[in-house]
PDB file of N, CA and C in Angstrom:
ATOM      1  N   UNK A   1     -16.372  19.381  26.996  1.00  0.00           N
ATOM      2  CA  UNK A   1     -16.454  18.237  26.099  1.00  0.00           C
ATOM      3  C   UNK A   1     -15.760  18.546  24.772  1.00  0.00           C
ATOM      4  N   UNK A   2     -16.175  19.950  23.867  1.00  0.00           N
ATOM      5  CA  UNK A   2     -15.444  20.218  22.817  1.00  0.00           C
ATOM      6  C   UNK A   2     -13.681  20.261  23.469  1.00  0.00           C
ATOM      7  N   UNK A   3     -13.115  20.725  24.465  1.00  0.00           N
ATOM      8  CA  UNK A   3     -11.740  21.277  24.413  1.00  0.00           C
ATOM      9  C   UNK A   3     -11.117  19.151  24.468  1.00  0.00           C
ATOM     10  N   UNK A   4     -11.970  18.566  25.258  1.00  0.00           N
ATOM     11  CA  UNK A   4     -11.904  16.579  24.995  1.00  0.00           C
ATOM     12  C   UNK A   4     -11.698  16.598  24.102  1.00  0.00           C
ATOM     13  N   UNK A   5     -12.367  16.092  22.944  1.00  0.00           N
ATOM     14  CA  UNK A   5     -12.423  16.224  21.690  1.00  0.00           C
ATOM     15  C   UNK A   5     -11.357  16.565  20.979  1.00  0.00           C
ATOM     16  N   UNK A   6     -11.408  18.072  21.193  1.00  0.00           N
ATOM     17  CA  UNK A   6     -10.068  18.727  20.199  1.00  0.00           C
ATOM     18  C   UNK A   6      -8.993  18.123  20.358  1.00  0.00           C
ATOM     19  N   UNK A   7      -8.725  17.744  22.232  1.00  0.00           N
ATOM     20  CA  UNK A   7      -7.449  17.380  22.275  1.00  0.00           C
ATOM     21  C   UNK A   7      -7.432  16.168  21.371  1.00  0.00           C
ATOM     22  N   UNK A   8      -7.816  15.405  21.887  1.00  0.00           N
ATOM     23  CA  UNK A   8      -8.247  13.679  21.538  1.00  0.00           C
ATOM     24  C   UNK A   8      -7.973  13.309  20.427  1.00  0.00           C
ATOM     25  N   UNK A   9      -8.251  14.602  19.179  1.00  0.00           N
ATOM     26  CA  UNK A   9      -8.157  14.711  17.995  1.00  0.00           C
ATOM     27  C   UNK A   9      -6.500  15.024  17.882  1.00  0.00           C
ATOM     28  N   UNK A  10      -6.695  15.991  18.205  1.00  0.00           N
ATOM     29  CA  UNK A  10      -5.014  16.319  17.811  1.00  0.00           C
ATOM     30  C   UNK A  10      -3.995  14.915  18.274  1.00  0.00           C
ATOM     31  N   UNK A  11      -4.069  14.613  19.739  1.00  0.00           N
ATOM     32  CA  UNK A  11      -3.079  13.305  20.195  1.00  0.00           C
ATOM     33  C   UNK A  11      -3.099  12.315  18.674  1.00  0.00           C
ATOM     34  N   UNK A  12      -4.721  12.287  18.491  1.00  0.00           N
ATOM     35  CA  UNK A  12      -4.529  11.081  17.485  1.00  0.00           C
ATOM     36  C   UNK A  12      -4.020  11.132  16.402  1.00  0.00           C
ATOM     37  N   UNK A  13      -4.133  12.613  15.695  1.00  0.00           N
ATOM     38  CA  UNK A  13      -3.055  13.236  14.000  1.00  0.00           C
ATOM     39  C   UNK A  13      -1.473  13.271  14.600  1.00  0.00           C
ATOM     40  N   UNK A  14      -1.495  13.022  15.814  1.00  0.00           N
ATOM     41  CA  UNK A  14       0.286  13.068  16.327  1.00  0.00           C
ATOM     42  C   UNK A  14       0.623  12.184  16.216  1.00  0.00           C
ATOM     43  N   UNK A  15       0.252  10.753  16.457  1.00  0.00           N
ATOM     44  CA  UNK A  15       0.523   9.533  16.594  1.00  0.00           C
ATOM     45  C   UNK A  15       0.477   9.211  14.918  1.00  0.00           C
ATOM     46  N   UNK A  16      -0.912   9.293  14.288  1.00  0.00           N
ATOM     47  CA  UNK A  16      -0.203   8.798  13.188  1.00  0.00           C
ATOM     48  C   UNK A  16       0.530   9.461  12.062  1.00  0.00           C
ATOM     49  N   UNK A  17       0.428  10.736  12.494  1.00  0.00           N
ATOM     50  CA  UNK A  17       1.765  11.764  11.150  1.00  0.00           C
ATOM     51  C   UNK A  17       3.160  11.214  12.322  1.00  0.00           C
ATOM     52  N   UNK A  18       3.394  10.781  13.155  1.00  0.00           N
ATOM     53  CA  UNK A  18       4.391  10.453  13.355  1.00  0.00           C
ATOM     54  C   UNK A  18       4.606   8.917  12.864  1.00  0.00           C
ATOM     55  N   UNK A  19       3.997   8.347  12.775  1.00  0.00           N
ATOM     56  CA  UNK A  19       4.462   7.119  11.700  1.00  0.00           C
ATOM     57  C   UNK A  19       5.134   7.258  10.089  1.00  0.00           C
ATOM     58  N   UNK A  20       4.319   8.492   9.924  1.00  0.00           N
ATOM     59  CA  UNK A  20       4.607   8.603   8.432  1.00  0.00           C
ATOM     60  C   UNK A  20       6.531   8.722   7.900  1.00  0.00           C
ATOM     61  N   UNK A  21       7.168   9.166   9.369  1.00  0.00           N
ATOM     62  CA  UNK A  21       8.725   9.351   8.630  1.00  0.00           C
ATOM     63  C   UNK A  21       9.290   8.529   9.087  1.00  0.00           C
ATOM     64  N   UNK A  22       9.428   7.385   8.595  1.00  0.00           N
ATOM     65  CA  UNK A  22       9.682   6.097   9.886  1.00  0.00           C
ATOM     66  C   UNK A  22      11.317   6.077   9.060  1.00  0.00           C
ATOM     67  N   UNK A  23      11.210   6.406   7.592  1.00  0.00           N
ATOM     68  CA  UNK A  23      12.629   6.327   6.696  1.00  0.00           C
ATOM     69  C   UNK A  23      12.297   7.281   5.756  1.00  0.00           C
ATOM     70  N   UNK A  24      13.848   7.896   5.510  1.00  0.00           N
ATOM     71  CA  UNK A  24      13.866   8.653   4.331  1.00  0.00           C
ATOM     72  C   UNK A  24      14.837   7.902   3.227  1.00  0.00           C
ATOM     73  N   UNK A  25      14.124   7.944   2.047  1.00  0.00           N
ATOM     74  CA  UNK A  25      15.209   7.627   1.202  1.00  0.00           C
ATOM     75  C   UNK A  25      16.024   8.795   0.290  1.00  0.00           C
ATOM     76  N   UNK A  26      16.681   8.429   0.166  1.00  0.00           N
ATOM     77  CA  UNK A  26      17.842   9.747  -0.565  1.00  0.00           C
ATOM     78  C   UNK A  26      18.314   9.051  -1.720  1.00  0.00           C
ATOM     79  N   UNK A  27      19.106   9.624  -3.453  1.00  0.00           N
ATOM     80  CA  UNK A  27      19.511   8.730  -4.321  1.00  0.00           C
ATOM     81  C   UNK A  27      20.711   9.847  -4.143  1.00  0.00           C
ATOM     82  N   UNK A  28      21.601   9.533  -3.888  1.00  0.00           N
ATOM     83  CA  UNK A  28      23.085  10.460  -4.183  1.00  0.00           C
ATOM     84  C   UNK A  28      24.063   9.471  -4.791  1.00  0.00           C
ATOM     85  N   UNK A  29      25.102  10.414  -5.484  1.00  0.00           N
ATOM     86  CA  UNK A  29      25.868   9.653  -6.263  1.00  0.00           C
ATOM     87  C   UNK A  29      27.222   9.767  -6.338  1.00  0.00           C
ATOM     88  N   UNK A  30      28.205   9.437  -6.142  1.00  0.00           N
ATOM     89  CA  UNK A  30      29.473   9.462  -5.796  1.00  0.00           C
ATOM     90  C   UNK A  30      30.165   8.617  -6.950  1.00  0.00           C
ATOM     91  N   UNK A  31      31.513   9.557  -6.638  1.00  0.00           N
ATOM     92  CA  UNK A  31      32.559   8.515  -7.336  1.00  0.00           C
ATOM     93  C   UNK A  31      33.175   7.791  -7.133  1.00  0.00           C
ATOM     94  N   UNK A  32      33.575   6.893  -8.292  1.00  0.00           N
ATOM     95  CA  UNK A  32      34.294   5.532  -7.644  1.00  0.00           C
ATOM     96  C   UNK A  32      35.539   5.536  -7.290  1.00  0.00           C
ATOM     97  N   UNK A  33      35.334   4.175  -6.318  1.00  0.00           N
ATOM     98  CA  UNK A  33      36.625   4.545  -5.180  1.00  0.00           C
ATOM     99  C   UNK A  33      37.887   4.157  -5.602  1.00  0.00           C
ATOM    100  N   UNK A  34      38.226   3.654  -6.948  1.00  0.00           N
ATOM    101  CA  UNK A  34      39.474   3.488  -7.450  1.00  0.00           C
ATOM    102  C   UNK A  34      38.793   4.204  -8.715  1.00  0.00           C
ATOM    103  N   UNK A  35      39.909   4.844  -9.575  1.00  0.00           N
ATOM    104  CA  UNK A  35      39.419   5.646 -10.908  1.00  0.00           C
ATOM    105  C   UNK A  35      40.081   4.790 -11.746  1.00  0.00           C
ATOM    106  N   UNK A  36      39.460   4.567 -13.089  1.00  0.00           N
ATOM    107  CA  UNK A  36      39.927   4.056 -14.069  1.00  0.00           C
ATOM    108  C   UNK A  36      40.692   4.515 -15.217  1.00  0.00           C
ATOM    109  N   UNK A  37      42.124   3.920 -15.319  1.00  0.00           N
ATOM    110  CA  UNK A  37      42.575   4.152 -16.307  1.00  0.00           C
ATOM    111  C   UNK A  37      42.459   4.343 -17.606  1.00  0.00           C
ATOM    112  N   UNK A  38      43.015   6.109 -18.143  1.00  0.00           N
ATOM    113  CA  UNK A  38      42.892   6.055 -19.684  1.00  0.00           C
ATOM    114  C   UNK A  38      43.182   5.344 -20.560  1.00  0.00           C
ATOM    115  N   UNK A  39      44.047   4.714 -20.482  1.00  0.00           N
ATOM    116  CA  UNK A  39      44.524   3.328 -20.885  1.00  0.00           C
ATOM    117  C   UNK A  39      43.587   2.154 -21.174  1.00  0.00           C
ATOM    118  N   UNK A  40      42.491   2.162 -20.331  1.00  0.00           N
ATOM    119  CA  UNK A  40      41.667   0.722 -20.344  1.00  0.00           C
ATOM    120  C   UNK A  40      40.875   0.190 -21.184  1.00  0.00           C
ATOM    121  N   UNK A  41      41.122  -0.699 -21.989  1.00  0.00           N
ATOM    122  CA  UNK A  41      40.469  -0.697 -23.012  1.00  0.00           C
ATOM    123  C   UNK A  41      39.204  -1.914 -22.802  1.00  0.00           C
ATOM    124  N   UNK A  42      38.486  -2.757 -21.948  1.00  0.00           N
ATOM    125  CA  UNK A  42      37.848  -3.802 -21.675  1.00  0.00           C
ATOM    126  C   UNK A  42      38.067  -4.046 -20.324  1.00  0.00           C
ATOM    127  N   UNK A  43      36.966  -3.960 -19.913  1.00  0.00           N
ATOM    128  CA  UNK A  43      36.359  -4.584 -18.522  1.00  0.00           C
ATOM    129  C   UNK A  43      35.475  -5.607 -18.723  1.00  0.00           C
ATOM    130  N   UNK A  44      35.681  -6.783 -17.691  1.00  0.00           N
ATOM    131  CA  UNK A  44      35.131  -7.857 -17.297  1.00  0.00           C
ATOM    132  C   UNK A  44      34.116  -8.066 -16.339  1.00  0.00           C
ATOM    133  N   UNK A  45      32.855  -8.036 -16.156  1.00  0.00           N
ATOM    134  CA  UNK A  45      31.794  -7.758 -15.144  1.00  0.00           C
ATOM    135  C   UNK A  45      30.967  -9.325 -14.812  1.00  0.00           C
ATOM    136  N   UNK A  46      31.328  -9.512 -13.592  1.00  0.00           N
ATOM    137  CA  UNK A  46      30.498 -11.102 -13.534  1.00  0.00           C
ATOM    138  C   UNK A  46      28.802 -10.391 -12.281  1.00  0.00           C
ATOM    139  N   UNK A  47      27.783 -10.740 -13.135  1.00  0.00           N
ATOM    140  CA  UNK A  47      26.609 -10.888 -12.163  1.00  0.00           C
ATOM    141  C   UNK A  47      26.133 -11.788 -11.038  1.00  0.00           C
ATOM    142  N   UNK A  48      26.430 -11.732  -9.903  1.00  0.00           N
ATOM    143  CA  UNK A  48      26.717 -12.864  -9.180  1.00  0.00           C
ATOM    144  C   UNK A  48      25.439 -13.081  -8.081  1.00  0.00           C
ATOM    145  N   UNK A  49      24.516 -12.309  -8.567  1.00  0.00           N
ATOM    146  CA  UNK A  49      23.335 -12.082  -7.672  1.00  0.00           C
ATOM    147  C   UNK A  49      21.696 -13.236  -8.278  1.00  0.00           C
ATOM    148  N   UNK A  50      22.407 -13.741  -9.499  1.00  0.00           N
ATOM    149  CA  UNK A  50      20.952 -14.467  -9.642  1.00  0.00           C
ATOM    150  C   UNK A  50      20.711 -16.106  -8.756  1.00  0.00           C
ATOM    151  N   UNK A  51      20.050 -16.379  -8.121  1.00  0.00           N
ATOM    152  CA  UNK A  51      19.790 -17.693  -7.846  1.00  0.00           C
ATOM    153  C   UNK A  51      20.114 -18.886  -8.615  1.00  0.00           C
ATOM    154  N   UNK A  52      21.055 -19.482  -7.912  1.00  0.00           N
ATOM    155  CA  UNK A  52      20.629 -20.759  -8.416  1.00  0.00           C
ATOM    156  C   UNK A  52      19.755 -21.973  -8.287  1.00  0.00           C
ATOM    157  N   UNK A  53      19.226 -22.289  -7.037  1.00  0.00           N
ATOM    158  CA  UNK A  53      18.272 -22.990  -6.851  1.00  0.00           C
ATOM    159  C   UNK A  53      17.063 -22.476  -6.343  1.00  0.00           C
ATOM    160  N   UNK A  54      16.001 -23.111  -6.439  1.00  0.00           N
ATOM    161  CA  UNK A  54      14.350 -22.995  -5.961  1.00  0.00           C
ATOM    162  C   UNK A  54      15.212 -22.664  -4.306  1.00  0.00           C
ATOM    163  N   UNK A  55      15.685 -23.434  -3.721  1.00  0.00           N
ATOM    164  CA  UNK A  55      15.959 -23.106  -2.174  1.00  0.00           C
ATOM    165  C   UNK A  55      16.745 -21.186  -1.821  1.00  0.00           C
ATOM    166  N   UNK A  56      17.234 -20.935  -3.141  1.00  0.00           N
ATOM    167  CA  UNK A  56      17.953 -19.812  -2.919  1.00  0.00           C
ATOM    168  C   UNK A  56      16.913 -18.674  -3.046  1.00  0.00           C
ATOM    169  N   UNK A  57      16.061 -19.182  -3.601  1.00  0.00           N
ATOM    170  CA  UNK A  57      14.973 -18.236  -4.481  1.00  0.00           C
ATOM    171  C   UNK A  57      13.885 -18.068  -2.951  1.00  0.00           C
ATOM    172  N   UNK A  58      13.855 -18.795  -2.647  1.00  0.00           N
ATOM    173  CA  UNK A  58      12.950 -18.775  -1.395  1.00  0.00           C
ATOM    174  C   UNK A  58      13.623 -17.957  -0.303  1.00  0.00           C
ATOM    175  N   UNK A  59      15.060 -17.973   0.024  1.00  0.00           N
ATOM    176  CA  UNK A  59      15.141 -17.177   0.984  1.00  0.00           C
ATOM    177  C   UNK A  59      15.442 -15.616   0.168  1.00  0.00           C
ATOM    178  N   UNK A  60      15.397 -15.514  -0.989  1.00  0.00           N
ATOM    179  CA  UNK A  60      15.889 -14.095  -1.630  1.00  0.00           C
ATOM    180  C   UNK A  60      14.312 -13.570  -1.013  1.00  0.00           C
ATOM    181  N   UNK A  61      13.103 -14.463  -1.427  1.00  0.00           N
ATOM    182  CA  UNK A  61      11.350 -14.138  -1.210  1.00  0.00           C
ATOM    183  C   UNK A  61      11.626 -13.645   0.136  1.00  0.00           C
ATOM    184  N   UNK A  62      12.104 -14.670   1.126  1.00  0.00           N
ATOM    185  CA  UNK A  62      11.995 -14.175   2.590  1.00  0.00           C
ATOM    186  C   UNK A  62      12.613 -13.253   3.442  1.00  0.00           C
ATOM    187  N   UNK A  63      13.816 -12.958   2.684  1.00  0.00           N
ATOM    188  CA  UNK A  63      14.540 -12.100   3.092  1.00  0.00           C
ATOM    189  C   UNK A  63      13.663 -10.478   2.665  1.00  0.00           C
ATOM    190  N   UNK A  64      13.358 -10.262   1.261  1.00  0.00           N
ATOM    191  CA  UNK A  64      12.877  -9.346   0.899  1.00  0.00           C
ATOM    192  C   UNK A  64      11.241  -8.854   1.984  1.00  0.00           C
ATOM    193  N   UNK A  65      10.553 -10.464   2.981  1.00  0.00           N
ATOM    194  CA  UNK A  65       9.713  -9.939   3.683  1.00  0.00           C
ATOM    195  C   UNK A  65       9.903  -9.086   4.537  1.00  0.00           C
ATOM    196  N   UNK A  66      11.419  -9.558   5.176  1.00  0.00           N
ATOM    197  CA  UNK A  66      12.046  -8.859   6.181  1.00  0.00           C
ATOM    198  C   UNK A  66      12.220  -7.663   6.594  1.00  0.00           C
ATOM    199  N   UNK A  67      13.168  -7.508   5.092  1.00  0.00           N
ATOM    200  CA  UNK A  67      13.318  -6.183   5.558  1.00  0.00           C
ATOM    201  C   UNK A  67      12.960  -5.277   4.454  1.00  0.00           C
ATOM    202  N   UNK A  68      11.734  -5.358   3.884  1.00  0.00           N
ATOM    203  CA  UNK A  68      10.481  -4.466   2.937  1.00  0.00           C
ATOM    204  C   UNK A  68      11.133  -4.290   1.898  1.00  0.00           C
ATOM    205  N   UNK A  69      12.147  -4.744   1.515  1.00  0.00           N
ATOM    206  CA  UNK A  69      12.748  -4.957  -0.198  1.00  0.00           C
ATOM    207  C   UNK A  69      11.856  -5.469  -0.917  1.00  0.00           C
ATOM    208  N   UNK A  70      11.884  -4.295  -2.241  1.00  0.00           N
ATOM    209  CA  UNK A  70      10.627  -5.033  -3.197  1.00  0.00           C
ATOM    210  C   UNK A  70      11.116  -6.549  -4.092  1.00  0.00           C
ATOM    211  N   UNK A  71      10.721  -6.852  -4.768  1.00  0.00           N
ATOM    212  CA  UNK A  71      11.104  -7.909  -5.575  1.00  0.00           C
ATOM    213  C   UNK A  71      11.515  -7.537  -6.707  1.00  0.00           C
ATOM    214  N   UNK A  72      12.511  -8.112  -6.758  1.00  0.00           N
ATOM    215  CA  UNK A  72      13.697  -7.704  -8.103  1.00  0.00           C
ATOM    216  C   UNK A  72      14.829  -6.756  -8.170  1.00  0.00           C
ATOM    217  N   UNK A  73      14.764  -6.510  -6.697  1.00  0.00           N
ATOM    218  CA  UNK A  73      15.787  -4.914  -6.458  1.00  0.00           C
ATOM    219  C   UNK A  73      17.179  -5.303  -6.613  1.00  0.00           C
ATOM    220  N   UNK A  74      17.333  -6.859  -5.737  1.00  0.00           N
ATOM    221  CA  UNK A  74      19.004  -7.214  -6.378  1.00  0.00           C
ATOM    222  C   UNK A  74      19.310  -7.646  -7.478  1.00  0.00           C
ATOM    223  N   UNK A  75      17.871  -8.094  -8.745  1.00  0.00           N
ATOM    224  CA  UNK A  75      18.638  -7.886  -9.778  1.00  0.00           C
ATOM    225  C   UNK A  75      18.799  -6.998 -10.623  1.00  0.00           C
ATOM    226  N   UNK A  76      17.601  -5.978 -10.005  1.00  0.00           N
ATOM    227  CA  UNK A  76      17.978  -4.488 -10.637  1.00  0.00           C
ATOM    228  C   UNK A  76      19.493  -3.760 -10.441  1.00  0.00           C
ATOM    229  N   UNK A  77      19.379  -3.466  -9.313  1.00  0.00           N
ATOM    230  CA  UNK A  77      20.403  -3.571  -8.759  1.00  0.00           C
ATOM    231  C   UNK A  77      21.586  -3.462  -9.579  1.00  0.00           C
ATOM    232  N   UNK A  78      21.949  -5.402  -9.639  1.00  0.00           N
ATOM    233  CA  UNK A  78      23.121  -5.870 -10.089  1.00  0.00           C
ATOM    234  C   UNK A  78      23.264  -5.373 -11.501  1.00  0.00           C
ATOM    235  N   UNK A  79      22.098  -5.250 -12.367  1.00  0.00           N
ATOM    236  CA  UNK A  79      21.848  -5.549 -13.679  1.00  0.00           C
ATOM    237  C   UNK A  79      22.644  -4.024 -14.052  1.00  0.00           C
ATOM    238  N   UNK A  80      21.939  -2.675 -13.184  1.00  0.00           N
ATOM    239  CA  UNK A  80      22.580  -1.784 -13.514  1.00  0.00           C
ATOM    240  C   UNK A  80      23.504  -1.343 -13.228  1.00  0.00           C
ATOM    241  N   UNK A  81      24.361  -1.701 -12.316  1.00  0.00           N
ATOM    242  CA  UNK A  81      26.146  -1.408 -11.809  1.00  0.00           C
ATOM    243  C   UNK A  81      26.727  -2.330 -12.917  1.00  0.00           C
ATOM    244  N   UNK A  82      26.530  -3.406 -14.081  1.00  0.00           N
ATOM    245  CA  UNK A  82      27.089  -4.176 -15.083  1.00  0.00           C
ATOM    246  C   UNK A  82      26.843  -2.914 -15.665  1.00  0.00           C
ATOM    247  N   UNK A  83      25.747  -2.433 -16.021  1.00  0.00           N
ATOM    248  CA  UNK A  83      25.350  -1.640 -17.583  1.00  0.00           C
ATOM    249  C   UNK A  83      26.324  -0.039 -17.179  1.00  0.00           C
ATOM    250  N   UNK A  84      27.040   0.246 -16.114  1.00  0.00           N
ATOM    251  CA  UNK A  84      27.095   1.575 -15.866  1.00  0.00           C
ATOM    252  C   UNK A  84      28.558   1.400 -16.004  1.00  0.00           C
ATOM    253  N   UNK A  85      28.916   0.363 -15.752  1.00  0.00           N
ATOM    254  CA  UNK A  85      30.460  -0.060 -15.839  1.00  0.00           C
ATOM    255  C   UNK A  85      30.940   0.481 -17.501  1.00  0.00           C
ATOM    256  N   UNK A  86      30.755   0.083 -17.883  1.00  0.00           N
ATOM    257  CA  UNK A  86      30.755   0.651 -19.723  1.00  0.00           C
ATOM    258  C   UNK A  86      30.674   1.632 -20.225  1.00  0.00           C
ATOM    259  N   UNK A  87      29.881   2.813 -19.516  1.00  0.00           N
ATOM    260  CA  UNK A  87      29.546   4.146 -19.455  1.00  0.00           C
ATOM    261  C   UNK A  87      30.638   4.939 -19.367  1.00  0.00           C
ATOM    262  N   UNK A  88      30.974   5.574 -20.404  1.00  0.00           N
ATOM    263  CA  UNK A  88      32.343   6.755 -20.446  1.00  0.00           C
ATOM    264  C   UNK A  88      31.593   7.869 -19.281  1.00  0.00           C
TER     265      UNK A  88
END
């Protein structure tokens, strides 16, 4: 009955520590794929990610159910590839 048990136990810490790595996230950082000229004196950055209507806003909500995106990530996101653009 104990060697039941033990197993029973263990199958069941297998099943759910194997849920636990379902994704890894990684932050790496690379350079950009055209380099910018010493020369450049002003860049132009358009944000093209905010909603415009209640209907757009609803599928940004539903989309984010989908696929476990938190809320606000595309305008985080967007907000900081504008602010990094400027960055010597």
């Amino acid at each position: 009955m104990h060697k039941l048990y033990t197993s029973a136990l263990l199958l069941i810490a297998a099943l759910l520590f194997s849920a636990c790595a379902s994704s890894v996230h990684i932050k790496a950082l690379a350079p950009a794929a055209v380099p910018m000229p010493a020369n450049l004196q002003s860049v132009a950055t358009a944000n093209r990610i905010i909603p415009e209507s209640r209907r757009d806003k609803f599928f940004d909500v539903l989309e984010g159910a989908f696929t476990g995106e938190g809320l606000g990530v595309d305008r985080a996101g967007a907000d900081e590839c504008v602010n990094v653009v400027g960055r010597p």
